[in-house]
Protein backbone atom coordinates (compact mmCIF):
# COMPACT_ATOMS: atom_id res chain seq x y z
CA UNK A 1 5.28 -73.78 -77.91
CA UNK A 2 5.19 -76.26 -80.92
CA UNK A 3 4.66 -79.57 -81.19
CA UNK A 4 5.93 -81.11 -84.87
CA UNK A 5 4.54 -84.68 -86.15
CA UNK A 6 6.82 -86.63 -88.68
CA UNK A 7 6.92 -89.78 -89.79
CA UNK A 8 3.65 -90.25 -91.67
CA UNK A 9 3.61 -92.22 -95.30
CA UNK A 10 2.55 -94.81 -97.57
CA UNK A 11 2.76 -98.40 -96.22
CA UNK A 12 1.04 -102.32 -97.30
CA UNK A 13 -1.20 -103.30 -94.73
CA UNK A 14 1.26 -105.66 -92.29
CA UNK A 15 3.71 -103.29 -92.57
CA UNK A 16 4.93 -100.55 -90.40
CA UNK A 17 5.68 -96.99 -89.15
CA UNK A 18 7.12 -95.38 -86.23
CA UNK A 19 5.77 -91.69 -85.58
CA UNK A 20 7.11 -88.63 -83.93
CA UNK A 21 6.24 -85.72 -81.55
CA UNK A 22 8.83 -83.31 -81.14
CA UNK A 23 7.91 -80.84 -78.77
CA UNK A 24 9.28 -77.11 -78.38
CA UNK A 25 9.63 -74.46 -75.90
CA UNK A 26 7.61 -76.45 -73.12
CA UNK A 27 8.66 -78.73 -70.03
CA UNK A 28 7.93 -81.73 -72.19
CA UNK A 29 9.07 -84.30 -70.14
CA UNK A 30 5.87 -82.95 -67.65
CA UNK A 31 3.36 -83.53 -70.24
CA UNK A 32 1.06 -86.12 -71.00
CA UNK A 33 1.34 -87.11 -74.44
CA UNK A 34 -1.78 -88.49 -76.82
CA UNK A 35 -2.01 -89.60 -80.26
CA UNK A 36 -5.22 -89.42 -82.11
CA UNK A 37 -6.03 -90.15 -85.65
CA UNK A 38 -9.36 -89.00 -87.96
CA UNK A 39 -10.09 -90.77 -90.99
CA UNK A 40 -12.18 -88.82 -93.86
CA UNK A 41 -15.62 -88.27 -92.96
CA UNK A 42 -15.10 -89.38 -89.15
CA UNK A 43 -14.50 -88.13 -86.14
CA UNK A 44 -10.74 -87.61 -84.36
CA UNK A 45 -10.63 -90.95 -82.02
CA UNK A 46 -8.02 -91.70 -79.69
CA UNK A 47 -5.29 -93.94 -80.11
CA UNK A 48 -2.80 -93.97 -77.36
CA UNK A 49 -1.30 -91.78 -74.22
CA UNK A 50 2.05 -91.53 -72.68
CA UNK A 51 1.93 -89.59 -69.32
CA UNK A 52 4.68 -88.10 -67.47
CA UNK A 53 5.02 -91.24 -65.09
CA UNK A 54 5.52 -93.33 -68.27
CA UNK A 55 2.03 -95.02 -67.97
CA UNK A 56 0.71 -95.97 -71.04
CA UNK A 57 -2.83 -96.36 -72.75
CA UNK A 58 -3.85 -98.27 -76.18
CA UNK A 59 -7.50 -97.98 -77.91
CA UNK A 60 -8.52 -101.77 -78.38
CA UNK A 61 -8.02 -101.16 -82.33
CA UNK A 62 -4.26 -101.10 -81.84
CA UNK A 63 -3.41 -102.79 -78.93
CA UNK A 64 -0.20 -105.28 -79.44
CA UNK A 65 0.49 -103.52 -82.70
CA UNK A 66 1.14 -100.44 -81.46
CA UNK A 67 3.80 -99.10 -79.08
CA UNK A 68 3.97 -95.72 -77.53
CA UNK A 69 6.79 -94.14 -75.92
CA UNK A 70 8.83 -91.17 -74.95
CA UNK A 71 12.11 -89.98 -74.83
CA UNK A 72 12.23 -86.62 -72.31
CA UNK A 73 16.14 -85.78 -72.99
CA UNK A 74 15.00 -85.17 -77.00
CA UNK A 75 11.07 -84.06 -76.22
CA UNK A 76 10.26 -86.87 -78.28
CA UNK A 77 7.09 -88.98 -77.89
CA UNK A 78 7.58 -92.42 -80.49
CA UNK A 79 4.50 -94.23 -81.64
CA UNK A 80 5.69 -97.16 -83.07
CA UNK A 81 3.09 -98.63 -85.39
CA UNK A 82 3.08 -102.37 -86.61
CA UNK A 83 1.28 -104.79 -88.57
CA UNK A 84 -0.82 -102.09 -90.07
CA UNK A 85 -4.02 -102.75 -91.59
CA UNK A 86 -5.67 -100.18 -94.28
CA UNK A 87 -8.49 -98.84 -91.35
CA UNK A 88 -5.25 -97.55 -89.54
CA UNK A 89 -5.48 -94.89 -92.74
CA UNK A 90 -5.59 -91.46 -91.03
CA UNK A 91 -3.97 -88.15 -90.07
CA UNK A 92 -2.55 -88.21 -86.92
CA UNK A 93 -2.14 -86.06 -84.44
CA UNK A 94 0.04 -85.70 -81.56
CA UNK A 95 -1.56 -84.03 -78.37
CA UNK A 96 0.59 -82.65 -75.48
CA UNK A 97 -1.92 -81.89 -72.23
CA UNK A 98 -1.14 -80.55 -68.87
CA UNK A 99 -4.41 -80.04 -67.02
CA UNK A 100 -5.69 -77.10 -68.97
CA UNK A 101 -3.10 -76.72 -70.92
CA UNK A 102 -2.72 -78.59 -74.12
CA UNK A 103 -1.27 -78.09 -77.39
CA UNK A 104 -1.44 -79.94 -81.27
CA UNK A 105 0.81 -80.77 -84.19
CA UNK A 106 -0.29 -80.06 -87.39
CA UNK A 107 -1.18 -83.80 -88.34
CA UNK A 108 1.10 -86.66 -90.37
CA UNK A 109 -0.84 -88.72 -93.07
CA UNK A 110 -0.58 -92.91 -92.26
CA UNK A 111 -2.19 -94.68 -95.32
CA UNK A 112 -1.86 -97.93 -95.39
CA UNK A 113 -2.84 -100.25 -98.44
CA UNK A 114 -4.12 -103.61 -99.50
């Protein structure tokens, strides 16, 4: 099972980024899918969560800037990121849950300047 993150960059805060879970050698499309970001010297918080009936849930940070979604026939899950602001700096990582099952990406880098 893998899960890979891509997307991540450099950006000016009001710009954007769209981010992506690919996931491997698991019934994605069953899945729950969760983004969560850490910022140096904090904790990992959530950001947003995709389930397998296409429900979706935003932290209050990024609501109406941020857009998740998924696509089961490529076992992608699309966070589409807008009107960034530099405390959206973070790695993020892409979660993929099933009950007790869950699995991470390695992390993509968002940093987003004045």
């Amino acid at each position: 099972v893998r899960l890979v993150e891509s997307g991540g960059g450099l950006v000016q805060a009001g710009g954007s980024l769209r981010l992506s879970c690919v996931g491997s050698g698991m019934p994605f499309s069953k899945y729950g899918i969760t983004w969560f970001r850490q910022a140096p010297g904090k904790e990992r918080e959530f950001v947003a969560s995709i389930y397998a009936s296409y429900n979706t849930y935003y932290h209050d940070s990024v609501k109406g800037r941020f857009t998740l979604s998924r696509d089961n026939a490529k076992n992608t899950a699309n966070l589409q990121m807008n009107s960034l602001r530099p405390e959206d700096t973070a790695v993020y990582y892409c979660n993929a849950r099933l009950s007790n099952d869950q699995y991470w990406g390695q992390g993509t880098q968002v940093t987003v300047s004045v």
